[in-house]
C-alpha atoms as a PDB file:
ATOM      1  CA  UNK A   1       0.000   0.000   0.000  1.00  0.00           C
ATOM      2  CA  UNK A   2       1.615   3.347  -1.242  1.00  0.00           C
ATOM      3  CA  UNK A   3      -1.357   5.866  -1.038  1.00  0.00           C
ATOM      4  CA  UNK A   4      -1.654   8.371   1.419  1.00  0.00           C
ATOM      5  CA  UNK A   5      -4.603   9.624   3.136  1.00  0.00           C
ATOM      6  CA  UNK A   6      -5.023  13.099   3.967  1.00  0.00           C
ATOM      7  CA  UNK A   7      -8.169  14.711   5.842  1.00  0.00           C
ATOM      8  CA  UNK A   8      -8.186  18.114   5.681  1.00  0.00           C
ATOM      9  CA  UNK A   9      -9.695  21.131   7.983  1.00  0.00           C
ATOM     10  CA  UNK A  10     -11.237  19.131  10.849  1.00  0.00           C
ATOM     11  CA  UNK A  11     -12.260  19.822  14.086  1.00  0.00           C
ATOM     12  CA  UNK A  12     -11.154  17.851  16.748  1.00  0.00           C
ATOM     13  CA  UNK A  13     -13.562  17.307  19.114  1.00  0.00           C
ATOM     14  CA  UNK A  14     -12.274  14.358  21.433  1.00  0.00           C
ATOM     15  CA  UNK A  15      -9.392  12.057  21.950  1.00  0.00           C
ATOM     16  CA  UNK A  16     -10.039   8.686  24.217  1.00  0.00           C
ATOM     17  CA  UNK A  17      -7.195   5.843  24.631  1.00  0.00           C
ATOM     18  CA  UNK A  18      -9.460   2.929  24.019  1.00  0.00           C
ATOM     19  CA  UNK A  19      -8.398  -1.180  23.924  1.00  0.00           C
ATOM     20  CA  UNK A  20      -7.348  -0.290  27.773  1.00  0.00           C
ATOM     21  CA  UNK A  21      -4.936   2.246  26.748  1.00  0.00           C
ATOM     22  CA  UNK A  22      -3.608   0.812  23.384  1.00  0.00           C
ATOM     23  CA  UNK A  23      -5.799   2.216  21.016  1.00  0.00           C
ATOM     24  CA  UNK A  24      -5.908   6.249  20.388  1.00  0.00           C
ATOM     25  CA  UNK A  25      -8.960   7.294  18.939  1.00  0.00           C
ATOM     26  CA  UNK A  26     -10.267  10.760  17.830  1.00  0.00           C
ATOM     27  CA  UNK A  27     -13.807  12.230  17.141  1.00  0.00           C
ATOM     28  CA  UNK A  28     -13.923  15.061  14.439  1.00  0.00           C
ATOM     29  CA  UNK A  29     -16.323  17.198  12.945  1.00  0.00           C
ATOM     30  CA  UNK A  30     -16.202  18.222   9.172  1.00  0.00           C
ATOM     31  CA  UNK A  31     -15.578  22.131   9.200  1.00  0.00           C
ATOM     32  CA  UNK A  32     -17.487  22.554   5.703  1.00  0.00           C
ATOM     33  CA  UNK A  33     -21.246  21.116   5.377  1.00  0.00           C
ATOM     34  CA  UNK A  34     -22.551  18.861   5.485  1.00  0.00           C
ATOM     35  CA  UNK A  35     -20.570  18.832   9.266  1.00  0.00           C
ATOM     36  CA  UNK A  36     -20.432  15.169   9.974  1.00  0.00           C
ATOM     37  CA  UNK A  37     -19.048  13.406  12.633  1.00  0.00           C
ATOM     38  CA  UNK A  38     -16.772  10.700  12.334  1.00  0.00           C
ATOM     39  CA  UNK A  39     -14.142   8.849  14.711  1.00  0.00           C
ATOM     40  CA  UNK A  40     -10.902   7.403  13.489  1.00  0.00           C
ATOM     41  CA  UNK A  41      -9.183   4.718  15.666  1.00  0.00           C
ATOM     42  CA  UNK A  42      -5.258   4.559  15.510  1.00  0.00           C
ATOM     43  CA  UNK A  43      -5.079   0.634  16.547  1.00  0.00           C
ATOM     44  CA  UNK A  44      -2.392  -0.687  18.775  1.00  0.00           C
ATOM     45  CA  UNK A  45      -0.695   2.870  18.692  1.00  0.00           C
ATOM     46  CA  UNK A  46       3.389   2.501  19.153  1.00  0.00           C
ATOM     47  CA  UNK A  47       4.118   6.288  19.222  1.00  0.00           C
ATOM     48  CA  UNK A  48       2.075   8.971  20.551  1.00  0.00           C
ATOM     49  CA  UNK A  49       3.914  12.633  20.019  1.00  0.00           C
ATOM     50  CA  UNK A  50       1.118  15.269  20.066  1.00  0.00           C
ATOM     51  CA  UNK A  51       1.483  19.117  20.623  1.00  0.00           C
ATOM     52  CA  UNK A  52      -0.949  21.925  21.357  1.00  0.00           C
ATOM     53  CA  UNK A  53      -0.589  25.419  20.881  1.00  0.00           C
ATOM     54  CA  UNK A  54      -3.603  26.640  23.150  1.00  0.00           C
ATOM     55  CA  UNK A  55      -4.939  25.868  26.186  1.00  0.00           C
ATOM     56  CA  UNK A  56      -8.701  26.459  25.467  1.00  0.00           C
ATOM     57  CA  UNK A  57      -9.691  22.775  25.625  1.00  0.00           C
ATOM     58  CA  UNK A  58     -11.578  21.758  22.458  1.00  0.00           C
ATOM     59  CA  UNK A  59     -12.193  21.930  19.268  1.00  0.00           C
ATOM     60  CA  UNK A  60      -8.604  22.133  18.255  1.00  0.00           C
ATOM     61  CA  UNK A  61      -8.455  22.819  13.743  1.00  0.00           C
ATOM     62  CA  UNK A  62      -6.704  20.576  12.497  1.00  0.00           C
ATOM     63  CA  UNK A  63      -5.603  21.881   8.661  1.00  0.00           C
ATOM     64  CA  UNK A  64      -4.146  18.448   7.612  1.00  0.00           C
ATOM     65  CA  UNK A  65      -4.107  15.054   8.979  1.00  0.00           C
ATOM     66  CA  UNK A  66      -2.013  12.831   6.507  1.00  0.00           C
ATOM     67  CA  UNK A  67      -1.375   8.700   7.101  1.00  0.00           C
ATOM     68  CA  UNK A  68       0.525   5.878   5.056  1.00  0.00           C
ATOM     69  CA  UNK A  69       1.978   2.689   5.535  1.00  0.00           C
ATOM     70  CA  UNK A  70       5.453   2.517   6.243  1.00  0.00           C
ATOM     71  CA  UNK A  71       7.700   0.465   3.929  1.00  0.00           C
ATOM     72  CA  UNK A  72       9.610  -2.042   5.636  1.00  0.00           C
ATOM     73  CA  UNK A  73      12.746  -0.475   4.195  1.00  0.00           C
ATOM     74  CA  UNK A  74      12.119   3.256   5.969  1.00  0.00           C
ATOM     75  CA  UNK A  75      10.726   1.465   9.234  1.00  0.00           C
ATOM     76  CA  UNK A  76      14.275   2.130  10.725  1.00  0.00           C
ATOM     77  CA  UNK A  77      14.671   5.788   9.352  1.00  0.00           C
ATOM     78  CA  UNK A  78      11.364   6.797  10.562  1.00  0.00           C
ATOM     79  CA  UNK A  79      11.245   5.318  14.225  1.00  0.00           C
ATOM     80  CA  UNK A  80      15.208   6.921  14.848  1.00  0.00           C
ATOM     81  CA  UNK A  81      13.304  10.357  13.040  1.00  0.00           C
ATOM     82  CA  UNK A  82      10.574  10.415  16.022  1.00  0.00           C
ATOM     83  CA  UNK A  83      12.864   9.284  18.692  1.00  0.00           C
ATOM     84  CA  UNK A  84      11.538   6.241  19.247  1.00  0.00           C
ATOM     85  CA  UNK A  85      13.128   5.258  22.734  1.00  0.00           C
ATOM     86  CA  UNK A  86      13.407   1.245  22.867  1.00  0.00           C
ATOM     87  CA  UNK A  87      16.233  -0.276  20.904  1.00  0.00           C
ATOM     88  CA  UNK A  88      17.468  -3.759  20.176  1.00  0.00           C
ATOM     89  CA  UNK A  89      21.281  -4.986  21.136  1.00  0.00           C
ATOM     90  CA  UNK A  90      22.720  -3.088  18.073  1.00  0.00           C
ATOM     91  CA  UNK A  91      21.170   0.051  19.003  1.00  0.00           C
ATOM     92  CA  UNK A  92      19.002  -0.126  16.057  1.00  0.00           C
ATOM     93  CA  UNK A  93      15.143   1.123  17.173  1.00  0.00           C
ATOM     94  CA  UNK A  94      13.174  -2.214  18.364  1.00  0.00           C
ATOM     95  CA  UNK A  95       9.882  -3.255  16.630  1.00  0.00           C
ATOM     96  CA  UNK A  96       9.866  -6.588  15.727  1.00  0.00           C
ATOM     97  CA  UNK A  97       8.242  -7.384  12.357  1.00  0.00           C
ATOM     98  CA  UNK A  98       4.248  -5.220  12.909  1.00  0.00           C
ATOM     99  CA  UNK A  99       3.420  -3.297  10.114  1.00  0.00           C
ATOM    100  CA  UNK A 100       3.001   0.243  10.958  1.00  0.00           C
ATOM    101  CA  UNK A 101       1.003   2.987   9.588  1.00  0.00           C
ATOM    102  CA  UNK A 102       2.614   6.909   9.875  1.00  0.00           C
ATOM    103  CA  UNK A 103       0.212   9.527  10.981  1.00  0.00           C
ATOM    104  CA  UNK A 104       1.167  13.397  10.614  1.00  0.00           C
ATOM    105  CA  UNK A 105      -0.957  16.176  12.357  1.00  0.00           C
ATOM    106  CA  UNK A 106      -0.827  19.647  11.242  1.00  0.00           C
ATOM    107  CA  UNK A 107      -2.959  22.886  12.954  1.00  0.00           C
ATOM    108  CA  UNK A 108      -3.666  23.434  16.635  1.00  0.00           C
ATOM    109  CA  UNK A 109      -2.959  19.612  17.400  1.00  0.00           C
ATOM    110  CA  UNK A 110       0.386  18.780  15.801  1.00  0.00           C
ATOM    111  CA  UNK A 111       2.687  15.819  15.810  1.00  0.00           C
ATOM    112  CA  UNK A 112       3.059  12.230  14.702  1.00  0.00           C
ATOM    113  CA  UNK A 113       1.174   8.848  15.510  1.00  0.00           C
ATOM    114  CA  UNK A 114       2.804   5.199  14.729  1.00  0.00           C
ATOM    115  CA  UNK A 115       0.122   2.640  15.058  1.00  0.00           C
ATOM    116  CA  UNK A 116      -0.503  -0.857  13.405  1.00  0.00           C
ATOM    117  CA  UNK A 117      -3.753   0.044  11.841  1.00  0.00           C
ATOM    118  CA  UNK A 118      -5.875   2.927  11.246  1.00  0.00           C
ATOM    119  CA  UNK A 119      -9.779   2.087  11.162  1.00  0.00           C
ATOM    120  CA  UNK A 120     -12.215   5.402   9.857  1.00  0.00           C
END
């Protein structure tokens, strides 16, 4: 899988850690009509690196909220880009073999999500 998928000009509404804490999941609101609602899940999430830049509570805008799959050949270059902190006994960042999906967050709410799956 090579696409990417991009949501743009949200509102987010509500974040909840679900699957007792291993699961991130986020309610958002369409910011042009027909204003729907929809949730999207972040399954099993590795890597949770979220910023604010108010402290207003919600909505937060989010302008652009981008996800793809992760080649097994950048898996290494993008866990040592987001710091992830557990390594393996060559110092290399530790992850075993899961597939992981690369989530970008750009607006009020910015950073980066690493999860296994991401269900809409």
């Amino acid at each position: 899988m090579t696409d990417t998928f991009r949501i743009d000009i949200v509102n987010l509404v509500g974040i909840e850690y679900t699957d007792n804490g291993k699961s991130l999941r986020f309610e958002l609101i369409d910011s042009t009509p027909p204003y729907g609602t929809r949730f999207i899940t972040f399954r099993n999430a590795y890597l949770v690196a979220l910023c604010r830049d108010r402290d207003d509570g919600f909505p937060f805008v989010i302008c652009e909220m981008t996800w793809k799959q992760v080649p097994p050949i950048e898996k290494r270059d993008i866990l040592t880009k987001l710091r992830y902190p557990f390594f393996d006994e060559a110092g290399d960042p530790h992850l075993c073999d899961t597939a992981l999906i690369a989530a970008h967050l750009e607006g009020q709410v910015t950073g980066d999500i690493l999860a296994e799956r991401v269900d809409c």
